[in-house]
N, C-alpha and C. Protein backbone atom coordinates (compact mmCIF):
# COMPACT_ATOMS: atom_id res chain seq x y z
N UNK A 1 -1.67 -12.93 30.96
CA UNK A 1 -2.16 -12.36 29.72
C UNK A 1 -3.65 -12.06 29.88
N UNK A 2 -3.95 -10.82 29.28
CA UNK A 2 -5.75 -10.90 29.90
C UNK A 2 -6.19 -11.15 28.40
N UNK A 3 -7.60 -11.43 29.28
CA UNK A 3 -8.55 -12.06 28.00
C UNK A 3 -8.71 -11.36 27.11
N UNK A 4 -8.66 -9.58 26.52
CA UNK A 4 -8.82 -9.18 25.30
C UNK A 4 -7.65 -9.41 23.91
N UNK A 5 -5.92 -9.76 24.99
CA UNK A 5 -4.97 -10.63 24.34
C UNK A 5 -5.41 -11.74 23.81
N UNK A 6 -5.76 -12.23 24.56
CA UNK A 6 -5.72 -14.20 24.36
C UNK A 6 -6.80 -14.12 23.08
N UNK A 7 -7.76 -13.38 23.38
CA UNK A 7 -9.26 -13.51 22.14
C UNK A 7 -8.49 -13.21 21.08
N UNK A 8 -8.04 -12.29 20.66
CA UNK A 8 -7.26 -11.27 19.83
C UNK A 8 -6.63 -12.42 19.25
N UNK A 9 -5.85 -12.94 19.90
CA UNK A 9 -4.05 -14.00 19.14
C UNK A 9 -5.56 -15.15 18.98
N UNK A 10 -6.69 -15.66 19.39
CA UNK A 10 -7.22 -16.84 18.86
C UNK A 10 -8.26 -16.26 17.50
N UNK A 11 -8.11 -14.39 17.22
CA UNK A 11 -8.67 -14.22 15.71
C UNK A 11 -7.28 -14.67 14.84
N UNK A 12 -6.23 -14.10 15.78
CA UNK A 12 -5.47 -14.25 14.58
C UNK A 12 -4.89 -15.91 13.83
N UNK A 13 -5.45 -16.50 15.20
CA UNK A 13 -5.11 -18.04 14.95
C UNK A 13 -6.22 -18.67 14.16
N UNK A 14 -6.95 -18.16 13.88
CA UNK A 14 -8.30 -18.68 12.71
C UNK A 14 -7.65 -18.07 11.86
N UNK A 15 -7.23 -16.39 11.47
CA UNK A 15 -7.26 -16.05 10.38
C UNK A 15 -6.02 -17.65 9.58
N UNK A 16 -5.20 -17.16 10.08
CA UNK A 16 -3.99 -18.24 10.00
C UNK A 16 -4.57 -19.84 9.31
N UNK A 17 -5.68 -20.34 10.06
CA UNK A 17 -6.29 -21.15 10.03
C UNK A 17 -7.07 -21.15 8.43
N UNK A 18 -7.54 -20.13 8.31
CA UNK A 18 -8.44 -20.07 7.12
C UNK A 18 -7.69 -19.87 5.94
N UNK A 19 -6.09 -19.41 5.92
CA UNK A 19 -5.50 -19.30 4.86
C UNK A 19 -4.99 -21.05 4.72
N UNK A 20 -4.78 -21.87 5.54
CA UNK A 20 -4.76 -23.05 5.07
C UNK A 20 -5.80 -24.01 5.08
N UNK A 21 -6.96 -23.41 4.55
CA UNK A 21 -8.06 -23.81 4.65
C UNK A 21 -8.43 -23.47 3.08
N UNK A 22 -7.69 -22.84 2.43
CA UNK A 22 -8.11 -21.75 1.23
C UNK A 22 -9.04 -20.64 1.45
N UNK A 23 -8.73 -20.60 2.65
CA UNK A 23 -9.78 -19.07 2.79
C UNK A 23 -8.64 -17.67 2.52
N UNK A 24 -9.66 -16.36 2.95
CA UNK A 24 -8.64 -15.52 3.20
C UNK A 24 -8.12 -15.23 4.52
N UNK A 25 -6.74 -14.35 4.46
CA UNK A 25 -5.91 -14.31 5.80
C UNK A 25 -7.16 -13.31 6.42
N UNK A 26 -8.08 -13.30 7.40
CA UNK A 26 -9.34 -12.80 7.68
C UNK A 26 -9.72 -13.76 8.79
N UNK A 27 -9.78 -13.43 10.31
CA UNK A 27 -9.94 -13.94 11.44
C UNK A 27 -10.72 -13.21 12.20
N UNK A 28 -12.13 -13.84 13.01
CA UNK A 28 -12.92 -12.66 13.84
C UNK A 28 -13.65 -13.86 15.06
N UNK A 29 -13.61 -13.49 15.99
CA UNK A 29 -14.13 -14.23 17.09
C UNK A 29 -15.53 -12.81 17.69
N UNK A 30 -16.20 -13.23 17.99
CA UNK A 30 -16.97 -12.82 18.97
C UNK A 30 -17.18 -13.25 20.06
N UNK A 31 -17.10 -12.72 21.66
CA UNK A 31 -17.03 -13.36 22.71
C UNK A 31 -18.14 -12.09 23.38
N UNK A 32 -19.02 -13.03 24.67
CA UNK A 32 -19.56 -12.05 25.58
C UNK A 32 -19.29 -12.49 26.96
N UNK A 33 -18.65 -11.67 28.08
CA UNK A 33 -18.00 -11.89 29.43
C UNK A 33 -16.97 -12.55 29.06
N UNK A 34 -16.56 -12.58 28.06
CA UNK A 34 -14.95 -12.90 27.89
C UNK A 34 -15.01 -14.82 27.21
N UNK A 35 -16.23 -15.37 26.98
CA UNK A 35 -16.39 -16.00 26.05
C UNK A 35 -16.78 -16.26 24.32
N UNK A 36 -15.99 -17.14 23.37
CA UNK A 36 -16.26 -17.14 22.61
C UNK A 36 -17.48 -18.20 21.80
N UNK A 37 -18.61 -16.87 21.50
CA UNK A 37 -19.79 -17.42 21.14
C UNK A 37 -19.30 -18.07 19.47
N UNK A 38 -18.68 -17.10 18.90
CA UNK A 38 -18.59 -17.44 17.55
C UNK A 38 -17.03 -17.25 16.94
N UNK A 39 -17.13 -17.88 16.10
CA UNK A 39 -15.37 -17.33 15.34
C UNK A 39 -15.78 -18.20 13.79
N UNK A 40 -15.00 -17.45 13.41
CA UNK A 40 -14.67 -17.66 11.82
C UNK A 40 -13.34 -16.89 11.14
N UNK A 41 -13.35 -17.39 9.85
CA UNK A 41 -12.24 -17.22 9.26
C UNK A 41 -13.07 -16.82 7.46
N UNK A 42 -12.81 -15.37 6.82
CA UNK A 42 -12.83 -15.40 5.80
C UNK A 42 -13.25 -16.32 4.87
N UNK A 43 -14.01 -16.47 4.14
CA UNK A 43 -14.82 -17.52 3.20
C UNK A 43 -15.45 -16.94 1.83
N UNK A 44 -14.85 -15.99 1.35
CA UNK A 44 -15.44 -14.98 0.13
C UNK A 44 -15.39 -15.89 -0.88
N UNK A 45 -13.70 -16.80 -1.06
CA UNK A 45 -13.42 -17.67 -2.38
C UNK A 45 -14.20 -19.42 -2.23
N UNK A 46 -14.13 -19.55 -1.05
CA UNK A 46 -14.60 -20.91 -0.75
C UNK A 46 -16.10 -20.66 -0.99
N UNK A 47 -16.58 -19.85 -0.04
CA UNK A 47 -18.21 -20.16 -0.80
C UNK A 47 -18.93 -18.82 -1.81
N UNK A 48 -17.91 -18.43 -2.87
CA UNK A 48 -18.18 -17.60 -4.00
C UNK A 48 -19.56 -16.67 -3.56
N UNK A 49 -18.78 -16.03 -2.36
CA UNK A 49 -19.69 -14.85 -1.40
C UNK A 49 -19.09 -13.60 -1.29
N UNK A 50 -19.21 -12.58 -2.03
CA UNK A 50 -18.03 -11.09 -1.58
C UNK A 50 -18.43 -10.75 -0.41
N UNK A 51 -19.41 -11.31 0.63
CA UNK A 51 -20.28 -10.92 1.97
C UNK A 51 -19.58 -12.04 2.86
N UNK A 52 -18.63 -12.91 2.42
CA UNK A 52 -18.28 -13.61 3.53
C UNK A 52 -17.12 -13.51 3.95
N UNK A 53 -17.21 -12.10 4.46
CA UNK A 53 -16.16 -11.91 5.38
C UNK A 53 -16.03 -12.71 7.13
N UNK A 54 -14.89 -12.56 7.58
CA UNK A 54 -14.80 -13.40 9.13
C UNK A 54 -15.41 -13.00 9.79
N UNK A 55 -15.41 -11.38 10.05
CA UNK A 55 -16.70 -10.36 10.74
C UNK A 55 -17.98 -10.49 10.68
N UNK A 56 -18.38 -10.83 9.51
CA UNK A 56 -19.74 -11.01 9.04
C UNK A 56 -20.53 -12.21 9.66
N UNK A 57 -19.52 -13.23 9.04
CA UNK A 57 -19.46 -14.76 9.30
C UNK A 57 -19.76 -14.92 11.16
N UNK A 58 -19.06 -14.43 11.35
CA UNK A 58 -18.69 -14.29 13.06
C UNK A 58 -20.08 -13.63 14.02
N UNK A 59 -20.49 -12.46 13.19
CA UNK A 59 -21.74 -11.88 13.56
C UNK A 59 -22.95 -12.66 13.23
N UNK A 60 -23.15 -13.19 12.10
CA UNK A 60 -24.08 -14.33 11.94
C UNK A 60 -24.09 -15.35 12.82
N UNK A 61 -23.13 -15.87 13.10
CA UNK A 61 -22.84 -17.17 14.21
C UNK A 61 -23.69 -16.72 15.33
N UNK A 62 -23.15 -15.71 16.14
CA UNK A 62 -23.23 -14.94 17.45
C UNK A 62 -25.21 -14.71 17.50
N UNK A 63 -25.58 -13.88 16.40
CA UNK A 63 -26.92 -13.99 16.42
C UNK A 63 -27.68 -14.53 16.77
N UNK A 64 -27.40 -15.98 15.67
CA UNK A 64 -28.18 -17.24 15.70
C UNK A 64 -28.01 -17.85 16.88
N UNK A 65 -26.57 -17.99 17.51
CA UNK A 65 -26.44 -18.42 19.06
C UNK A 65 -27.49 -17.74 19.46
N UNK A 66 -26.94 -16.74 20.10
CA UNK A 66 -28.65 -16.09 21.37
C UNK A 66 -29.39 -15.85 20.62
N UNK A 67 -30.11 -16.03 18.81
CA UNK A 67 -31.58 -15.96 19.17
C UNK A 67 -31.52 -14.38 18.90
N UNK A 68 -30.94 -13.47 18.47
CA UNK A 68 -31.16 -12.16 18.68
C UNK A 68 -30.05 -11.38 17.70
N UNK A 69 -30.55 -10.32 17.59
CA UNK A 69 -29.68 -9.16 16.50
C UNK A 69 -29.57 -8.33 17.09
N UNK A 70 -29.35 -8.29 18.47
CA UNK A 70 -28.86 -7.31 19.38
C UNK A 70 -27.24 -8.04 20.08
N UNK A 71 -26.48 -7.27 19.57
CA UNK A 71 -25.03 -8.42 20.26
C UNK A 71 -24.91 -6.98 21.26
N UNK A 72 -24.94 -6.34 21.52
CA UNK A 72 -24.34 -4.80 22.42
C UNK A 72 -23.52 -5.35 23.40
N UNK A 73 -23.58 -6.70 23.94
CA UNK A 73 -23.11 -7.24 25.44
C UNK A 73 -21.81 -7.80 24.81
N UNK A 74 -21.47 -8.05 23.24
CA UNK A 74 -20.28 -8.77 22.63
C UNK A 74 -19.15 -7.50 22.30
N UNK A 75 -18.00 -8.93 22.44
CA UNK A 75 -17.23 -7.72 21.65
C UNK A 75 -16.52 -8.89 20.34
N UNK A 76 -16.46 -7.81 19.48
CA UNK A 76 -15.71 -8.32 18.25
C UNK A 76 -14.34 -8.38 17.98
N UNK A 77 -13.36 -9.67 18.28
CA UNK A 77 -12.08 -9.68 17.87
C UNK A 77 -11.81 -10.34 16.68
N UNK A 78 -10.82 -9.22 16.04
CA UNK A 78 -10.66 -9.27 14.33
C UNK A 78 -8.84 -9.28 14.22
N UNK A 79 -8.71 -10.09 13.24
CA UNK A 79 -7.09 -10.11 13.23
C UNK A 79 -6.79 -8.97 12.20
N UNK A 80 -8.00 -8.25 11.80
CA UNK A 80 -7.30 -7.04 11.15
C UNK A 80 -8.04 -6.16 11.28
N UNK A 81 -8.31 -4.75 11.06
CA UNK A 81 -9.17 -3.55 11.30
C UNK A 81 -10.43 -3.68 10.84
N UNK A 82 -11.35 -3.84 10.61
CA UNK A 82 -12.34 -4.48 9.74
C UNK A 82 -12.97 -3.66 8.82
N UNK A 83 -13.35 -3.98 7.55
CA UNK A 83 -13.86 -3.30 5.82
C UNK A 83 -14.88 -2.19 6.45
N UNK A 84 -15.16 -1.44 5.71
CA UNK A 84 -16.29 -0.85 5.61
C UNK A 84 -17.64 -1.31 5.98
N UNK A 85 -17.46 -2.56 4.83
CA UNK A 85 -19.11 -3.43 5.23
C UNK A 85 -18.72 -3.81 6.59
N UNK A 86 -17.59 -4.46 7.01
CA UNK A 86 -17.62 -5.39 8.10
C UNK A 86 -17.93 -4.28 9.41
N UNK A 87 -17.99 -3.19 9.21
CA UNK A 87 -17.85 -1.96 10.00
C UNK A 87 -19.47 -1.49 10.34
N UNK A 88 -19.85 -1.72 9.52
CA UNK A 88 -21.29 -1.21 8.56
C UNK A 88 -22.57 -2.26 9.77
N UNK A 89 -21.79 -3.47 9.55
CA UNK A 89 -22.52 -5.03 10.12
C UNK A 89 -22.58 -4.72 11.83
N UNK A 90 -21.01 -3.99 12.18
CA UNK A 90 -21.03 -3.73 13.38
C UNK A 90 -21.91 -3.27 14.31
N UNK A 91 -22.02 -2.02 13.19
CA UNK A 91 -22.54 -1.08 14.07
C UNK A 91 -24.33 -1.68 13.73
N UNK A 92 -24.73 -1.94 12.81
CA UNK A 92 -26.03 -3.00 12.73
C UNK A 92 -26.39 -3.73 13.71
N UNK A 93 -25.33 -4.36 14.44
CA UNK A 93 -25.45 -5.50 15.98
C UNK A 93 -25.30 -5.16 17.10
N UNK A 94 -25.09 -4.19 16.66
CA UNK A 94 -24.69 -2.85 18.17
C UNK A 94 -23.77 -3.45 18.84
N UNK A 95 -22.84 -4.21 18.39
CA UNK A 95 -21.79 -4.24 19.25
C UNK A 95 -20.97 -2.61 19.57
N UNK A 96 -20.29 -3.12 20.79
CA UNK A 96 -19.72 -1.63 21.57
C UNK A 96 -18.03 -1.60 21.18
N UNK A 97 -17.63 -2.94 21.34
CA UNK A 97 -15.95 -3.14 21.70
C UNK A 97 -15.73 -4.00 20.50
N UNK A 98 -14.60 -3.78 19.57
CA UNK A 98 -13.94 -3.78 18.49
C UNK A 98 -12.30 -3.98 18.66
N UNK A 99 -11.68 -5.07 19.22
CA UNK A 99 -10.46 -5.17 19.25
C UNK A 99 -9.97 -5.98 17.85
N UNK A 100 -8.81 -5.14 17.03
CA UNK A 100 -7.97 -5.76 16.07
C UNK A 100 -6.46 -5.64 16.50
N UNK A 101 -5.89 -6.53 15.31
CA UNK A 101 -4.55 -6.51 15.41
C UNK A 101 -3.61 -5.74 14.31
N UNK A 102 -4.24 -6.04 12.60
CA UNK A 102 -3.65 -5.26 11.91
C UNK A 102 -4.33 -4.33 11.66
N UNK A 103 -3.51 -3.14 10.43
CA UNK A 103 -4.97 -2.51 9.82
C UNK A 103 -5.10 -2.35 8.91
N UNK A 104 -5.86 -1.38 8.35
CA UNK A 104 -6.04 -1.11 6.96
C UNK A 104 -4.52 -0.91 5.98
N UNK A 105 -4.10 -0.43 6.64
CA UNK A 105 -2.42 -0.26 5.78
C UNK A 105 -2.17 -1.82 5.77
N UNK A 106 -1.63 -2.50 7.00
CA UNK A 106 -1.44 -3.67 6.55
C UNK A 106 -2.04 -4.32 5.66
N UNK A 107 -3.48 -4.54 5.51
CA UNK A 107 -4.71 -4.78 4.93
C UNK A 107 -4.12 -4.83 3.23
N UNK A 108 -3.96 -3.54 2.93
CA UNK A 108 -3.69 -3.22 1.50
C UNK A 108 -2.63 -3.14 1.03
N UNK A 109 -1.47 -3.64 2.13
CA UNK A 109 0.13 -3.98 1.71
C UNK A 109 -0.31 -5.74 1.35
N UNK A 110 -1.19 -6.22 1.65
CA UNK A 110 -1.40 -7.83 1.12
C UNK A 110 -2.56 -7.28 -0.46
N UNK A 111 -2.47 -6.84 -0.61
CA UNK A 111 -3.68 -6.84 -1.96
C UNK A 111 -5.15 -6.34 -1.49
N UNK A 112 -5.40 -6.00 -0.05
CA UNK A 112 -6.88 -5.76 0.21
C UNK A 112 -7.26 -4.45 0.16
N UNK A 113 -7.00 -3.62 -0.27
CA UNK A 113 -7.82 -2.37 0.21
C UNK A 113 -8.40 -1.54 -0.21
N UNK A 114 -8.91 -1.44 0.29
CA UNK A 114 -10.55 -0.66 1.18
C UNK A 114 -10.87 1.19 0.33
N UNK A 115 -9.58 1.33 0.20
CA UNK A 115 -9.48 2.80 -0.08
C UNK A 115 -10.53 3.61 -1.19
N UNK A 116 -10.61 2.98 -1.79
CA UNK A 116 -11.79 3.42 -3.11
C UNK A 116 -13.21 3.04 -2.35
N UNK A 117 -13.15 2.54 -1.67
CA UNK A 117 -14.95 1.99 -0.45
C UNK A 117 -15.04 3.80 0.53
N UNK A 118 -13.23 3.58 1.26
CA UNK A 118 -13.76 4.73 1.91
C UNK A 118 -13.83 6.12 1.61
N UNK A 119 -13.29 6.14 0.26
CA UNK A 119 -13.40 7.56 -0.53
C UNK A 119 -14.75 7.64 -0.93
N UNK A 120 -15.16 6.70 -1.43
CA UNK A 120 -16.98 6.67 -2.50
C UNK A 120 -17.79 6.90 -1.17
N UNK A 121 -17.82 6.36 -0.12
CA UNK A 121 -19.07 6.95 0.92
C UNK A 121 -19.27 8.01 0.76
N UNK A 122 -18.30 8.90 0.95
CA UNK A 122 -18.62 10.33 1.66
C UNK A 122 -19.13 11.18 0.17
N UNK A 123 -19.18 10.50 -0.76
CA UNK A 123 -19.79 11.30 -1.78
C UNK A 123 -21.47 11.01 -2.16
N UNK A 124 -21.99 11.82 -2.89
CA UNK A 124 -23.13 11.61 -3.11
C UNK A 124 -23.41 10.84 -4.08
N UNK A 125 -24.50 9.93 -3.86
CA UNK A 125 -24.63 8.93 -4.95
C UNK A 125 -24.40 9.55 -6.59
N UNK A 126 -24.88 10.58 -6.86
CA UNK A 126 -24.34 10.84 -7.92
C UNK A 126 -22.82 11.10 -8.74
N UNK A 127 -22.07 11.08 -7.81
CA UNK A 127 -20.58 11.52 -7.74
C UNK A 127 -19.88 10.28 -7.31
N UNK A 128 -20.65 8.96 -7.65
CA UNK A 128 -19.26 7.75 -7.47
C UNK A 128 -19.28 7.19 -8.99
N UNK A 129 -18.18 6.19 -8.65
CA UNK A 129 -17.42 5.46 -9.76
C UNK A 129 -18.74 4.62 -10.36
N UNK A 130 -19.66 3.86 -9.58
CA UNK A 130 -20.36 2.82 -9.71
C UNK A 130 -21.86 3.66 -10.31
N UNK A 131 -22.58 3.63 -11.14
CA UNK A 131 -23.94 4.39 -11.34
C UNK A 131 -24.69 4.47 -10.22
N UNK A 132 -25.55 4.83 -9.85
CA UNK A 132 -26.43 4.92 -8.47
C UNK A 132 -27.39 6.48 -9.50
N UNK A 133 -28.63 5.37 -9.72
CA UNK A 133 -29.54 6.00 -10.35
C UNK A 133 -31.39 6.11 -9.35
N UNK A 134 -31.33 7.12 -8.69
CA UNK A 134 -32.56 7.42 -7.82
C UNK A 134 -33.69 7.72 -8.91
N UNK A 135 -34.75 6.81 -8.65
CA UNK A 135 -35.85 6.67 -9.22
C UNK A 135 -37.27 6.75 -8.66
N UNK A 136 -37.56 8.04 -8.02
CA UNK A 136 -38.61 8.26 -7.20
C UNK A 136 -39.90 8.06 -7.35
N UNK A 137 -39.87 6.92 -6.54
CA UNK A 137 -41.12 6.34 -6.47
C UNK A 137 -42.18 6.91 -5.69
N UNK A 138 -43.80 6.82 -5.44
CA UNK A 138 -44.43 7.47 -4.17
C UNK A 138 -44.34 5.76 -3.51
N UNK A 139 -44.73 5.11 -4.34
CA UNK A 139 -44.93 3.53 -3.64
C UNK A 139 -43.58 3.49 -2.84
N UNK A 140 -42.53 3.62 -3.28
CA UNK A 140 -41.54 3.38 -1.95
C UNK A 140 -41.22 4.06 -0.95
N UNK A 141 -41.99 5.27 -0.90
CA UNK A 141 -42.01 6.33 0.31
C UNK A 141 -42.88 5.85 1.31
N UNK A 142 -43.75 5.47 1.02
CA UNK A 142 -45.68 4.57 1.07
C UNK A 142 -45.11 3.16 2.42
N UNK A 143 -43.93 2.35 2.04
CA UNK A 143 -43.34 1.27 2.38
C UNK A 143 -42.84 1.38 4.02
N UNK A 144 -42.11 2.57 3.95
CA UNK A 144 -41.97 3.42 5.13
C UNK A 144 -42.94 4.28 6.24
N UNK A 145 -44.46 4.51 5.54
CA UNK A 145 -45.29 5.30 6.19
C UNK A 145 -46.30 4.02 6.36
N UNK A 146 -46.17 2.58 6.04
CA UNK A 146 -46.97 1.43 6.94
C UNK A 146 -46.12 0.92 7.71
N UNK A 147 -44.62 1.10 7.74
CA UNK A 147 -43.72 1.11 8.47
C UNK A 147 -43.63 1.85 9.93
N UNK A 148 -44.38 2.65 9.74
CA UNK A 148 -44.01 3.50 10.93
C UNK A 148 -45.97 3.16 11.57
N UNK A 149 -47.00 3.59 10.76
CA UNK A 149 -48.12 2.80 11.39
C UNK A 149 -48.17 1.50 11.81
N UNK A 150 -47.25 0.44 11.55
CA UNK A 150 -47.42 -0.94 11.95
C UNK A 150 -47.19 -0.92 12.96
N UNK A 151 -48.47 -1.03 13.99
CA UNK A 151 -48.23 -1.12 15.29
C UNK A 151 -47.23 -2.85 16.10
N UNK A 152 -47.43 -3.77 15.13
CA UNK A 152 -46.41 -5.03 15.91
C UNK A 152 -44.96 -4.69 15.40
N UNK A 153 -44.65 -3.65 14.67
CA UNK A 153 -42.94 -3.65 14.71
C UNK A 153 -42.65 -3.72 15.98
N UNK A 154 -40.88 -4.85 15.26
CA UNK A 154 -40.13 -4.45 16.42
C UNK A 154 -38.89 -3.92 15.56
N UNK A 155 -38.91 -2.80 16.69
CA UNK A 155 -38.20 -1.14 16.10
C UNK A 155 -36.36 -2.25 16.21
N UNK A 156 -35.44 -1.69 15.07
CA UNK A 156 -34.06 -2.17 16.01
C UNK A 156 -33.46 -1.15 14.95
């Protein structure tokens, strides 16, 4: 069995894990060279977090391990396709490799889905369900232009 199997069946063995844990069915390991730095299991109801997804959870772990918000060398195994946000976080950590097992269909044949997240992106803030009211500031343009003069950034 190669190691992107074995990682894979040990998200899905957390997710598993976290539903008798009272979490949700939501499983994500992160491994780099084929080790696992981090894993978790769904935690939105246990610690009254809509941000604590397994992905999330999993990417936080991995961070704080090396010290860094660059994962590019990890890959992320998820026992299901992962949310929008959890997608969002991804590409934030620069991870490259993304192995799941279910997906979004499965996802929203249990009560989860995503579908109203991935319809509202592609519209303009003025044209979703939720208000999104732009209030143009110069001070918050200003935030960005000491942003870009601050010579000790570190750019990521």
């Amino acid at each position: 069995m190669d190691d992107d199997r074995l990682l894979l069946l040990k998200a899905v063995e957390i997710a598993t894990e976290g539903i008798r844990n009272g979490g949700g069915p939501f499983g994500a390991v992160v491994a780099r060279e084929g080790k696992i730095i981090a894993e978790a299991y769904n935690q939105v109801t246990l610690k009254n977090d809509p941000t604590a997804h397994a992905e999330i959870q999993a990417i936080r772990q991995a961070a704080s391990f090396l010290k860094s918000y660059d994962l590019r060398e990890c890959t992320l195994y998820s026992s299901c396709e992962p949310c929008p946000m959890c997608l969002g976080a991804i590409y934030w950590a620069g991870i490259t490799k993304v192995v799941y097992a279910s997906d979004r269909n499965d996802a929203a044949s249990a009560g989860f889905s995503d579908n109203i997240i991935y319809s509202e992106i592609m519209l303009d803030p003025s044209d979703r369900k939720i208000s999104f009211i732009r209030m143009a500031e110069k001070e918050g343009s200003k935030v960005f232009k000491r942003w870009n003069e601050f010579e000790e950034k570190t750019p990521y």
